[in-house]
C-alpha atoms as a PDB file:
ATOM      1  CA  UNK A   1       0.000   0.000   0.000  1.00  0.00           C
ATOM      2  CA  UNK A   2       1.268   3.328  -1.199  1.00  0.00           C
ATOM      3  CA  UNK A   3       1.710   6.147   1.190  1.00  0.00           C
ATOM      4  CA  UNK A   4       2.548   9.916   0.775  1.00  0.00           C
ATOM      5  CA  UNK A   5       6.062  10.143   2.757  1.00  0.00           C
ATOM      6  CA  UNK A   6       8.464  13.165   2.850  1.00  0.00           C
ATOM      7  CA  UNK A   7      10.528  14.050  -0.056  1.00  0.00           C
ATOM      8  CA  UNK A   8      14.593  13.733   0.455  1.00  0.00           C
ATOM      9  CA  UNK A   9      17.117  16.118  -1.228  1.00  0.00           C
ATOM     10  CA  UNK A  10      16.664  17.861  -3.318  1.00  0.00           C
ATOM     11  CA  UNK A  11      12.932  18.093  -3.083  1.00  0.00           C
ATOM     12  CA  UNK A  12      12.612  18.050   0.387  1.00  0.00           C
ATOM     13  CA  UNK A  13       9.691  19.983   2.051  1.00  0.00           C
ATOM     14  CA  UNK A  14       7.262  18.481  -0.718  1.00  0.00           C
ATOM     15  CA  UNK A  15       5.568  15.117  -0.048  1.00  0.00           C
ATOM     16  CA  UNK A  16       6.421  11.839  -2.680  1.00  0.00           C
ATOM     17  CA  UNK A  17       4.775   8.784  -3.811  1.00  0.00           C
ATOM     18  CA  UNK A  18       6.124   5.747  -5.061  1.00  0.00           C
ATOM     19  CA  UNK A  19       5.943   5.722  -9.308  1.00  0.00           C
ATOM     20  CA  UNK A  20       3.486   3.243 -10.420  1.00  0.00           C
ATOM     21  CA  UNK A  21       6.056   2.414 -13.438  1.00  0.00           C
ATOM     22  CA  UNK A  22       9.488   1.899 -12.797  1.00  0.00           C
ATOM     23  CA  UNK A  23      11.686   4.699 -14.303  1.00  0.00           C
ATOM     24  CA  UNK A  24      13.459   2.261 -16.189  1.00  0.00           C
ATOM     25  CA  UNK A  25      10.839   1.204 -18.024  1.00  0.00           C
ATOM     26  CA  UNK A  26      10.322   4.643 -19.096  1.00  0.00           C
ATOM     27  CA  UNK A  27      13.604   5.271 -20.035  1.00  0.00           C
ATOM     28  CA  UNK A  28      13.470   2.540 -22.140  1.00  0.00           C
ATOM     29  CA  UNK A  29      10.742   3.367 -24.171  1.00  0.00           C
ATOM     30  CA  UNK A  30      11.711   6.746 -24.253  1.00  0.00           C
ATOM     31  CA  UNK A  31      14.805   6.306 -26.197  1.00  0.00           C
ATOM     32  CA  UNK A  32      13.106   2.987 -28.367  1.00  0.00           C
ATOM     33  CA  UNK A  33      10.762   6.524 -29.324  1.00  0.00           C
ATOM     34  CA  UNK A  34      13.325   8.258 -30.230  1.00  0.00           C
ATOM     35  CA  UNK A  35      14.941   6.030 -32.137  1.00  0.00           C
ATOM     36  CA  UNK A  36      11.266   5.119 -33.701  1.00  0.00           C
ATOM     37  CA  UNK A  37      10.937   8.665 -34.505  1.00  0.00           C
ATOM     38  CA  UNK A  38      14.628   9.670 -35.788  1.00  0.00           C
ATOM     39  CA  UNK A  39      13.864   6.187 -38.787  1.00  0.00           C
ATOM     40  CA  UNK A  40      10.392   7.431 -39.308  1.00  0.00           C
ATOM     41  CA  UNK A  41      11.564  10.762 -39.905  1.00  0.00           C
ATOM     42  CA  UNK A  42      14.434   9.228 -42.114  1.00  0.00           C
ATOM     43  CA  UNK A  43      12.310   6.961 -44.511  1.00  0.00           C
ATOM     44  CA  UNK A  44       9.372   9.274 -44.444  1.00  0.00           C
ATOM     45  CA  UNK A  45      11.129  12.652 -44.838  1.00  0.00           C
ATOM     46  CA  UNK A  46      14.396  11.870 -46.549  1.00  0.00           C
ATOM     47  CA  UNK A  47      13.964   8.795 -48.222  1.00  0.00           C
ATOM     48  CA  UNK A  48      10.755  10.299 -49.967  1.00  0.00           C
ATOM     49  CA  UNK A  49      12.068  13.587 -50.100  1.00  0.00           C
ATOM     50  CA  UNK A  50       9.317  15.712 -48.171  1.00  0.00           C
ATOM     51  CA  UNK A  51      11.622  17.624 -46.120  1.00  0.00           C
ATOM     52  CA  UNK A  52      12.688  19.287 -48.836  1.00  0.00           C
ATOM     53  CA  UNK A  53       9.907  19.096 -50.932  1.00  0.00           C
ATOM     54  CA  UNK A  54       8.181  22.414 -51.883  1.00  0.00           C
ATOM     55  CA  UNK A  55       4.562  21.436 -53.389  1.00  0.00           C
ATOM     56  CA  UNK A  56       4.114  24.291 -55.829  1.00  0.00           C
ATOM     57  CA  UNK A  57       7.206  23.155 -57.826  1.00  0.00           C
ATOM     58  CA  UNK A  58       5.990  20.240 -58.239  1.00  0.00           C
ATOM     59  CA  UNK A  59       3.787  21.929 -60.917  1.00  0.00           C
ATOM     60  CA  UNK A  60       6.906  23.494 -62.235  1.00  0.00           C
ATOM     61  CA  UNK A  61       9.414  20.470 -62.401  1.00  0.00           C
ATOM     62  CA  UNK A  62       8.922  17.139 -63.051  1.00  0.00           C
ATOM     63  CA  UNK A  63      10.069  15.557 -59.669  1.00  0.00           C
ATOM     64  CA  UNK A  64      12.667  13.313 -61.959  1.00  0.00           C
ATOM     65  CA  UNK A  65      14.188  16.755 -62.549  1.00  0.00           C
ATOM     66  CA  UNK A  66      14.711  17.945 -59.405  1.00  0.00           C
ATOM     67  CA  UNK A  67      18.484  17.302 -58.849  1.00  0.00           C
ATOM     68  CA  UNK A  68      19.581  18.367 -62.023  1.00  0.00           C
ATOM     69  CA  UNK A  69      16.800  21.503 -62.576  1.00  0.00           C
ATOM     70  CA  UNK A  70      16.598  22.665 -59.022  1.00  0.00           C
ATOM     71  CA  UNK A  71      19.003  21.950 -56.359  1.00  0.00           C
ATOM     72  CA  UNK A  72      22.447  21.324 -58.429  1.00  0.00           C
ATOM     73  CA  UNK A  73      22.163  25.064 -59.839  1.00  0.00           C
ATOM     74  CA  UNK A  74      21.119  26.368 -56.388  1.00  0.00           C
ATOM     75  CA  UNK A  75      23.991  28.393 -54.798  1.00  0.00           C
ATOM     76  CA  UNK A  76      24.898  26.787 -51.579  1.00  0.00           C
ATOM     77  CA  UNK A  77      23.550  27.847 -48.128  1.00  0.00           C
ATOM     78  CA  UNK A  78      26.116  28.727 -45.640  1.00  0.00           C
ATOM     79  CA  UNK A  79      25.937  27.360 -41.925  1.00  0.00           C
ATOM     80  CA  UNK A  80      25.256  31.382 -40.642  1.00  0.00           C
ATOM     81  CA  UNK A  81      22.460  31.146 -42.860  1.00  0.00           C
ATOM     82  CA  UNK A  82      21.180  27.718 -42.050  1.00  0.00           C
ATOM     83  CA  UNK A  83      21.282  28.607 -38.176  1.00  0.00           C
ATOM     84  CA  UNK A  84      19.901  32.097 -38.789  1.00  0.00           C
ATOM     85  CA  UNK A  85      16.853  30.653 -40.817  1.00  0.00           C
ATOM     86  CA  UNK A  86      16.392  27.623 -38.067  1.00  0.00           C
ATOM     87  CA  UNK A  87      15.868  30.490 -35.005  1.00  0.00           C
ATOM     88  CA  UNK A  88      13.927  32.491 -36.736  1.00  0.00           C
ATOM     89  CA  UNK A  89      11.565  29.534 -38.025  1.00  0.00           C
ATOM     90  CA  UNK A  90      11.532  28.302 -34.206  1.00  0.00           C
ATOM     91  CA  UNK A  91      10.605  31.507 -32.865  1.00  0.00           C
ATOM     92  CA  UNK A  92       8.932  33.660 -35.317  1.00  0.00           C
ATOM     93  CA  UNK A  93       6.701  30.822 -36.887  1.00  0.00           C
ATOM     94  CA  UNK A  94       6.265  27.971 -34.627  1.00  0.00           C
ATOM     95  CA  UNK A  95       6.331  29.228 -30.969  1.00  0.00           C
ATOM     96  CA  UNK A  96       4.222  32.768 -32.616  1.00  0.00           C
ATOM     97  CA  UNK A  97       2.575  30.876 -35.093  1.00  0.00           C
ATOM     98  CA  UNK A  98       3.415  32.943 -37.887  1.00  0.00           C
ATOM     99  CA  UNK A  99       3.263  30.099 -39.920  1.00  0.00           C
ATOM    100  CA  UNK A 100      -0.325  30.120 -39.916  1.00  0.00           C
ATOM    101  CA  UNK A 101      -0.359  32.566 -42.690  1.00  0.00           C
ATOM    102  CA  UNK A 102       0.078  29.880 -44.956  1.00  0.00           C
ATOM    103  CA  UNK A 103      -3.628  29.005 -44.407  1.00  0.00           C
ATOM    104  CA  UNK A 104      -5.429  31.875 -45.579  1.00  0.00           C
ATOM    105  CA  UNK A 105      -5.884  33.088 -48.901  1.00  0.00           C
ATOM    106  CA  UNK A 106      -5.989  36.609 -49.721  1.00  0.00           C
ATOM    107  CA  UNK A 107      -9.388  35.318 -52.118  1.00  0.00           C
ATOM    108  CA  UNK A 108     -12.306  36.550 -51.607  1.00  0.00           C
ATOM    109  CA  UNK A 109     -14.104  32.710 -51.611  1.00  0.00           C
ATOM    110  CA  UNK A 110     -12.497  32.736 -47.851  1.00  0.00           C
ATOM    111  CA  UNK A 111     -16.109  32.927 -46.422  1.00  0.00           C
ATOM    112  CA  UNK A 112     -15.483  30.976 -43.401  1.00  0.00           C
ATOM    113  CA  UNK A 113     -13.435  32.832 -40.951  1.00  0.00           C
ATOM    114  CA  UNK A 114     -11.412  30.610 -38.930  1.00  0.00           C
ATOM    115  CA  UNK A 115      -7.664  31.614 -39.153  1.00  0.00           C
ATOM    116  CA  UNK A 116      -7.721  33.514 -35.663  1.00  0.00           C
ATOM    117  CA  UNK A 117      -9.595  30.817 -34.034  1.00  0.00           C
ATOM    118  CA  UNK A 118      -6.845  27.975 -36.001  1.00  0.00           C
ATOM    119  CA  UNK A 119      -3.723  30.073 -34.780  1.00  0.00           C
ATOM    120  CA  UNK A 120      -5.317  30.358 -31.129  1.00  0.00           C
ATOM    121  CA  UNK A 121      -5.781  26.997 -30.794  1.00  0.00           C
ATOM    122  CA  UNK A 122      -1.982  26.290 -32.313  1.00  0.00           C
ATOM    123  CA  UNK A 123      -0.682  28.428 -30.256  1.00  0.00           C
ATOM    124  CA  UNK A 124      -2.281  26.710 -27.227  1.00  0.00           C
ATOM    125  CA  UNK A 125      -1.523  23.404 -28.442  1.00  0.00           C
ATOM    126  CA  UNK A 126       2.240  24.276 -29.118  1.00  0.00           C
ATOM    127  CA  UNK A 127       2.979  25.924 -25.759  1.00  0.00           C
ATOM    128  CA  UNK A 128       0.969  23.063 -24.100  1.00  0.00           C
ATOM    129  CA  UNK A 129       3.807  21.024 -25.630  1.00  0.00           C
ATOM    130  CA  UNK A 130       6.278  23.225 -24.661  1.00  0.00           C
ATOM    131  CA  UNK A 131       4.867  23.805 -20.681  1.00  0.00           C
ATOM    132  CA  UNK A 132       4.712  19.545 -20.756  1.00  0.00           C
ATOM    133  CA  UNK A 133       8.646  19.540 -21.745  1.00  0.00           C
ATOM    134  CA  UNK A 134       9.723  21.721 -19.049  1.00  0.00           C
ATOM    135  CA  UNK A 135       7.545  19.579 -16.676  1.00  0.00           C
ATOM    136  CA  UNK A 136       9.288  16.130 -17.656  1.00  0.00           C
ATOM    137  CA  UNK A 137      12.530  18.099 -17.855  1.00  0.00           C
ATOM    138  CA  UNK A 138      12.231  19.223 -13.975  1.00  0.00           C
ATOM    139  CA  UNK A 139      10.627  15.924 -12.518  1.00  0.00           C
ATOM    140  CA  UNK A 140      13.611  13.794 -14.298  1.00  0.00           C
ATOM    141  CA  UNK A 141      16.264  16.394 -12.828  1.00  0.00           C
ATOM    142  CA  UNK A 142      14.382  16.925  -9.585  1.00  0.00           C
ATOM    143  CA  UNK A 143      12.551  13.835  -8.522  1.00  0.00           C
ATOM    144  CA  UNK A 144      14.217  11.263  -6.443  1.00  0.00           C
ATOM    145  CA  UNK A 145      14.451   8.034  -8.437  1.00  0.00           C
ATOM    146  CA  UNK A 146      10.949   6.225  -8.766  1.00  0.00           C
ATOM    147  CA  UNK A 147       9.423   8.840  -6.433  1.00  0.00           C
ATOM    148  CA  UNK A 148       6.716  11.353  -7.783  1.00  0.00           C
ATOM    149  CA  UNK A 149       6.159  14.935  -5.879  1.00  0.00           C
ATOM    150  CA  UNK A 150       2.291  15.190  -5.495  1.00  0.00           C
ATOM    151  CA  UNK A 151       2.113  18.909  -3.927  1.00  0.00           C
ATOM    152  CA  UNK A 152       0.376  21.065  -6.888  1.00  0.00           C
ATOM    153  CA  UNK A 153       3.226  23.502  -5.688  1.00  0.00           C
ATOM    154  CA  UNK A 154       6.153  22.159  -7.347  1.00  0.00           C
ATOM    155  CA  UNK A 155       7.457  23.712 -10.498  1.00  0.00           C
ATOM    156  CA  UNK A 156       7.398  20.442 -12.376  1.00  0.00           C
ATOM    157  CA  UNK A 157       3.853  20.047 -11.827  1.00  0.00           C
ATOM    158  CA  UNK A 158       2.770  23.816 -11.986  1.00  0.00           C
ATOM    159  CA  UNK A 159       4.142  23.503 -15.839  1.00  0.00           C
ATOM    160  CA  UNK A 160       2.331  19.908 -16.245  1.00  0.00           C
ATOM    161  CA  UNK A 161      -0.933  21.477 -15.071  1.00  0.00           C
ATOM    162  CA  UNK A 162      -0.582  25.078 -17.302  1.00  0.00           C
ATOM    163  CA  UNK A 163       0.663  22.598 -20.685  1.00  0.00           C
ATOM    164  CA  UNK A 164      -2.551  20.323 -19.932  1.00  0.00           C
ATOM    165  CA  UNK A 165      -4.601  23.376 -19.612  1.00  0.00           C
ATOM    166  CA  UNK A 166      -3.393  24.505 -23.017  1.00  0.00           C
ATOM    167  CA  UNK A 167      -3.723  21.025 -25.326  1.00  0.00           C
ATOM    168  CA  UNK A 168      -6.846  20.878 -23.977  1.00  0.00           C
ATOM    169  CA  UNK A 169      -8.479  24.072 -24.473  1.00  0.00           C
ATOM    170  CA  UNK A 170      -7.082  24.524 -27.706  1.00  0.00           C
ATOM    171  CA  UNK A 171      -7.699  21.277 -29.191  1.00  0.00           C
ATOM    172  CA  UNK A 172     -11.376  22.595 -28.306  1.00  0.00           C
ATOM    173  CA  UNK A 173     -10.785  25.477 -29.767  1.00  0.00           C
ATOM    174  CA  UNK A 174      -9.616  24.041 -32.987  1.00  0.00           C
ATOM    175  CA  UNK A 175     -12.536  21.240 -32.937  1.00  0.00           C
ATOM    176  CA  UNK A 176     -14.771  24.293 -32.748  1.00  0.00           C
ATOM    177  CA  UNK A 177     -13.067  25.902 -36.037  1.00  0.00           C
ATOM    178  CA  UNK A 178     -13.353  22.243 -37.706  1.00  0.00           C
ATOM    179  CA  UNK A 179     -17.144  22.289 -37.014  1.00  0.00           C
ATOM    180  CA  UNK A 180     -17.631  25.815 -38.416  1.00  0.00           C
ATOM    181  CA  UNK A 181     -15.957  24.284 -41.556  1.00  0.00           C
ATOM    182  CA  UNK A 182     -16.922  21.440 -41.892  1.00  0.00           C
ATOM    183  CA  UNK A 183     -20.969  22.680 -41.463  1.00  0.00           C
ATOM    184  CA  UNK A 184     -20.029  25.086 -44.146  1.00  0.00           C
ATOM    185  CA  UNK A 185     -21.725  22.836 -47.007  1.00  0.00           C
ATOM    186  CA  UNK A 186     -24.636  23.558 -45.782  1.00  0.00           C
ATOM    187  CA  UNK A 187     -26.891  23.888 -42.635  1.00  0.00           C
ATOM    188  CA  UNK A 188     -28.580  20.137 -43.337  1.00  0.00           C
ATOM    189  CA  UNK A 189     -25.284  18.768 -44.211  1.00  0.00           C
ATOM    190  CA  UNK A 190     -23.159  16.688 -41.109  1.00  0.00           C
ATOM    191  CA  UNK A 191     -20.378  17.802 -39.970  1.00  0.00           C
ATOM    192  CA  UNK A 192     -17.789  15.571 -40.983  1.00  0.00           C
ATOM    193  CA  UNK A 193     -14.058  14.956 -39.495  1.00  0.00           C
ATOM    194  CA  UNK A 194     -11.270  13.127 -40.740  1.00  0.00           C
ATOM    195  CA  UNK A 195     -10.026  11.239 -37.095  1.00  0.00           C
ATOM    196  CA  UNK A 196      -7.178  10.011 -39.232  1.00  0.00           C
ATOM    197  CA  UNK A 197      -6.493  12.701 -41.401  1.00  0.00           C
ATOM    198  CA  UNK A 198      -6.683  16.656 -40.760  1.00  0.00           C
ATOM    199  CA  UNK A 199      -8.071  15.922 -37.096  1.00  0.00           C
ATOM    200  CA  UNK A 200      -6.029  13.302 -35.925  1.00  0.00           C
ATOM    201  CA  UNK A 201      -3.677  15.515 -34.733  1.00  0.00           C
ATOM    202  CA  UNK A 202      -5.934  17.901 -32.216  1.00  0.00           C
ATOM    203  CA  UNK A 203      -7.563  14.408 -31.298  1.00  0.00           C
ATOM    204  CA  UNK A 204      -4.784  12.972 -29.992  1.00  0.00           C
ATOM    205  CA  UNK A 205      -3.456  16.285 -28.100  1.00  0.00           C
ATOM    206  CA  UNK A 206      -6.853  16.872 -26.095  1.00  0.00           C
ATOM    207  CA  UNK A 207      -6.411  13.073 -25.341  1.00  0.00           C
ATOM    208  CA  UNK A 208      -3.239  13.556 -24.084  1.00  0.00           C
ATOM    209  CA  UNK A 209      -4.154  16.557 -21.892  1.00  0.00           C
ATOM    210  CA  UNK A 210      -7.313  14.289 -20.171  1.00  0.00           C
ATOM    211  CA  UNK A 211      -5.361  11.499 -20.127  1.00  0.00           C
ATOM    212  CA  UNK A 212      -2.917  13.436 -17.765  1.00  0.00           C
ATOM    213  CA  UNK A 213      -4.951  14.648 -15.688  1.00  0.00           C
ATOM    214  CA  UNK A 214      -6.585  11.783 -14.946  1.00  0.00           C
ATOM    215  CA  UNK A 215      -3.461   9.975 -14.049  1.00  0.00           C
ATOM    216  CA  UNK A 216      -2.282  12.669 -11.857  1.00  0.00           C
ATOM    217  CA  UNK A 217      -6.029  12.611  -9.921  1.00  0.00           C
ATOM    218  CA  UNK A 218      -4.974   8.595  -9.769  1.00  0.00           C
ATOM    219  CA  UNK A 219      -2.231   9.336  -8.226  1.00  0.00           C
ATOM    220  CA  UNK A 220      -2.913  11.680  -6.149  1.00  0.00           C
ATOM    221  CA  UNK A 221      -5.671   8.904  -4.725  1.00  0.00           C
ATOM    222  CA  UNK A 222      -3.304   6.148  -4.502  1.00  0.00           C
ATOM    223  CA  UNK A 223      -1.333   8.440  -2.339  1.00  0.00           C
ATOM    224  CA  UNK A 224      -3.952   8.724  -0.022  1.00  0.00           C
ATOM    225  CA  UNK A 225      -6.049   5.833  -0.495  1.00  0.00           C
ATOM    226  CA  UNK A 226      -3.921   2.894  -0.932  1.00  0.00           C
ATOM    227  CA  UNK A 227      -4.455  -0.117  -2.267  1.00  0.00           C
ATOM    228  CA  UNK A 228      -8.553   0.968  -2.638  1.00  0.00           C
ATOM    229  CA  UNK A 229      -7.098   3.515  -5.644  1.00  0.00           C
ATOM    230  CA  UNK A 230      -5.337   0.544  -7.369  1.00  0.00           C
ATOM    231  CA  UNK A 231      -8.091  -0.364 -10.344  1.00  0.00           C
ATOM    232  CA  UNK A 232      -8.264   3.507 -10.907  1.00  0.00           C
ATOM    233  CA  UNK A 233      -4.483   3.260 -10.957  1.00  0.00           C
ATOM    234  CA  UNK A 234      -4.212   0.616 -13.172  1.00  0.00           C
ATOM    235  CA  UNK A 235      -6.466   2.321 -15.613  1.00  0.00           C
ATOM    236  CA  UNK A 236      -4.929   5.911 -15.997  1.00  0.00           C
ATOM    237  CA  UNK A 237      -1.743   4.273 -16.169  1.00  0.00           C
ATOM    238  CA  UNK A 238      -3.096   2.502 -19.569  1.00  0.00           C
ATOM    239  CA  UNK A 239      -5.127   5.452 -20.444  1.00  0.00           C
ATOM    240  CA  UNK A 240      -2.322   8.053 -20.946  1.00  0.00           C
ATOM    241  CA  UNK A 241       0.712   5.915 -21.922  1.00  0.00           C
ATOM    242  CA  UNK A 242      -1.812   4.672 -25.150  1.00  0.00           C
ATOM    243  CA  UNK A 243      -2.261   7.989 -26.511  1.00  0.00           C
ATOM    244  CA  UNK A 244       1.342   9.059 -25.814  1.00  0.00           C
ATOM    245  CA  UNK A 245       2.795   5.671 -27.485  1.00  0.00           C
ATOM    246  CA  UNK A 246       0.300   6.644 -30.601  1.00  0.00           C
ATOM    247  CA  UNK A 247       0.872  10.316 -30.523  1.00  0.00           C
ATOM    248  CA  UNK A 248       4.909   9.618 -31.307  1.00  0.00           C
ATOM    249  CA  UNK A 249       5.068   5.895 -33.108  1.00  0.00           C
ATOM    250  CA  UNK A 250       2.475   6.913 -35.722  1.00  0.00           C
ATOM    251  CA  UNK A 251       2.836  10.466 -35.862  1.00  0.00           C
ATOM    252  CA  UNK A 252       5.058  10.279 -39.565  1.00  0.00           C
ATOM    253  CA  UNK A 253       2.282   7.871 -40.656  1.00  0.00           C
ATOM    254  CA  UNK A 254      -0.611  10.540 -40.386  1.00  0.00           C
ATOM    255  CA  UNK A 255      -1.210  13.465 -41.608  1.00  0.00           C
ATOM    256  CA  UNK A 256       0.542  15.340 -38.391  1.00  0.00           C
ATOM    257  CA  UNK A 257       3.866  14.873 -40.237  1.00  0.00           C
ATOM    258  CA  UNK A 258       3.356  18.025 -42.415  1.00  0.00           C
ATOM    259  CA  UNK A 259       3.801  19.923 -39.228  1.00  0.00           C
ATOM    260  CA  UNK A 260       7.913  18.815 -39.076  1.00  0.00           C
ATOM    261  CA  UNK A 261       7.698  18.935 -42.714  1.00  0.00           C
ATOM    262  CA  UNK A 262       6.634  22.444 -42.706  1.00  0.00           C
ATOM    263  CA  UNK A 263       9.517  23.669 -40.318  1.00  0.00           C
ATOM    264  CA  UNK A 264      11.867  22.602 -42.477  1.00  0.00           C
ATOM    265  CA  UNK A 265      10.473  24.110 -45.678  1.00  0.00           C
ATOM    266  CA  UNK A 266      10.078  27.358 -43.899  1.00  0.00           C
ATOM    267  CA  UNK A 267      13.942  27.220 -42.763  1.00  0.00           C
ATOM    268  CA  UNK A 268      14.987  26.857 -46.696  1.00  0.00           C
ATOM    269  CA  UNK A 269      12.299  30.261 -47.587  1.00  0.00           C
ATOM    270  CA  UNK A 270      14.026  31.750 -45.141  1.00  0.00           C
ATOM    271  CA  UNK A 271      17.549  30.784 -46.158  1.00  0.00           C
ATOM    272  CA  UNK A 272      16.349  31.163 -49.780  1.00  0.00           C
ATOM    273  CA  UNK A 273      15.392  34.426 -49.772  1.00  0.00           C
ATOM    274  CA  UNK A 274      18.592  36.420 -50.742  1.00  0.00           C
ATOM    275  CA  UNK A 275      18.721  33.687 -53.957  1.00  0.00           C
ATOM    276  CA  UNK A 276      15.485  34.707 -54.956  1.00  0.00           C
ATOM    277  CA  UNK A 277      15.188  33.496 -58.824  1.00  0.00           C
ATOM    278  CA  UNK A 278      15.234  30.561 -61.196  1.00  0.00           C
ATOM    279  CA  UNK A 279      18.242  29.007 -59.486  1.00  0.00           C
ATOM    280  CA  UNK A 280      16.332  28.582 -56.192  1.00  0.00           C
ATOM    281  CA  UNK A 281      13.971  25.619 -54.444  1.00  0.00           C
ATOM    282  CA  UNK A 282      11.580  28.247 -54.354  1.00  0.00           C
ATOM    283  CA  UNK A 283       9.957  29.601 -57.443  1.00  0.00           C
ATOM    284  CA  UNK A 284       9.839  33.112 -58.777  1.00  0.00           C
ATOM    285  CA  UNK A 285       7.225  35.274 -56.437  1.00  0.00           C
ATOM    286  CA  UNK A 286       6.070  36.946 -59.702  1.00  0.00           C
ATOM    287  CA  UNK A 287       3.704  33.685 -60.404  1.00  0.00           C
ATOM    288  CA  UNK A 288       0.498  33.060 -58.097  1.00  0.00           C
ATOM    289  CA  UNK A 289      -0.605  29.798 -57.536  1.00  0.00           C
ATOM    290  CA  UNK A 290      -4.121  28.812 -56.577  1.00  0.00           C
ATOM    291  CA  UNK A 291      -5.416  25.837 -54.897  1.00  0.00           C
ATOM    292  CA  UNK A 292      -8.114  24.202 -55.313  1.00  0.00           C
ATOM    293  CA  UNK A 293     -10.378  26.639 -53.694  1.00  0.00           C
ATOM    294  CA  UNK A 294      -9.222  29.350 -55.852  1.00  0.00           C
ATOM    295  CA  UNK A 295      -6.806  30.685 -52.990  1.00  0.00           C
ATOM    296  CA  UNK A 296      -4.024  32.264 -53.448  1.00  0.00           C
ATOM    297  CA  UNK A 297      -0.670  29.901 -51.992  1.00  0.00           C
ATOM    298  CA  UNK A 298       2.009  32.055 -50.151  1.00  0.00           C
ATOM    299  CA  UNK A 299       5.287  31.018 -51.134  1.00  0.00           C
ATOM    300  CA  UNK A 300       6.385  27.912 -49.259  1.00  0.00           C
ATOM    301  CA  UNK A 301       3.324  26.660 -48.930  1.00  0.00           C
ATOM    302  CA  UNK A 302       0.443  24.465 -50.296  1.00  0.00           C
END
């Protein structure tokens, strides 16, 4: 029977609980993740090309032609450059959302309004991400070994609670943009969803979010209940490590990828730019090219 006991150095003043997985079972998955994710990334970014693949030219060059039309008669991108584009990409389009531009057309067919609502909810769902890292990162550095602080007060769990706050409101948020499209068609029409598609993505992040909360309110009762909490245990336990384990082994196999995809093509705009031309990955910003909608594609961007 688990009990809450006093924390030793260097959390000491907080009250612990023992883990309900051993850490070494979660170091071990953690790095077979990583591993998973680093040959996922390999076979379905470089392998088949999409981290460097800009979809307009594909309209422009045959994608046999690439080497020879495109990238051999690029001038070369120094590491300055490289590093330069990579900040500004990290912090300019992905932790601002800035990237989001490249879903709105300047046409006037955008009837439905939903980029503010799309970038809110991004934004949520990326710092929620970002809050969760800097919880793991302080309960690995700061817990004692198989020992979980439960005090609310901690740091580590003060950022756990404020990035579960934010993948689940915005995941709402963007569910609630989804609907307004999707109901677009017309007012006797269902709303439909792609779950493995377009909406796996803010699926699996509010899942994550409830999923982690309800462990944390399992442990918290195991602390203090024992042996009675066990089943309820057991259960969050499975109910957060599924969605995590599906989140990051199938995330390259769903439509989620574009979002790594996407980083990287925004690094080589940004790199591009000075080489603006014909010998460039990116083509001339003279020509405007419309999607299927009619919108007008920013540069970078399909």
């Amino acid at each position: 029977m688990a009990s809450a006991t006093p924390c030793p150095a260097p959390v000491s003043g907080y009250m612990c609980v023992e883990s309900p997985v051993d850490w070494f079972a979660i170091d071990v998955l953690a790095i077979a993740t990583v591993m998973w994710i680093l040959a996922t990334l390999w076979y379905k970014g470089v392998r088949h090309a999409n981290l460097m693949r800009y979809p307009q030219i594909q309209m422009l060059i045959p994608y046999s032609q690439w080497e020879s039309k495109l990238l051999q008669e690029k001038p070369q991108i120094g590491a300055g450059k490289a590093i330069s584009a990579f900040f500004k990409t990290l912090f300019v389009d992905v932790l601002a959302m800035n990237i989001l531009k490249c879903e709105f057309g300047l046409s006037e067919k955008e009837v439905v309004k939903t980029r503010t609502a799309k970038r809110t909810a991004k934004l949520l769902m990326v710092w929620g991400f970002v809050f969760a890292g800097i919880s793991t990162t302080l309960a690995y550095l700061m817990f004692p070994h198989n020992m979980i602080v439960i005090d609310l007060t901690h740091p580590a769990r003060i950022f756990g609670m404020l990035g579960g706050v934010f993948m689940i409101v915005g995941a709402l948020v963007w569910f609630s943009a989804r609907y307004k499209e999707a109901k677009y068609a017309g007012p006797f029409t269902p709303a439909k969803f792609d779950w493995i598609g377009a909406d796996y993505l803010p699926l699996m992040v509010l899942l994550l979010g409830v999923s982690g909360f309800v462990l944390q309110g399992a442990i918290l009762a195991y602390a203090s209940m024992g042996g009675a909490a066990e089943p309820f245990l057991y259960f969050a336990v499975h109910f957060h490590a599924i969605p995590v384990a599906a989140f990051f082994w199938l995330f390259f196999w769903t439509k989620a990828d574009h979002i790594i995809y996407r980083i990287f093509w925004r690094i080589y705009e940004y790199a591009d730019k000075d080489f603006a031309g014909t010998n460039t990955r990116l083509p001339p910003p003279t020509i405007k090219y419309l999607n299927k909608t009619g919108k007008e594609i920013k540069g970078g961007y399909a």
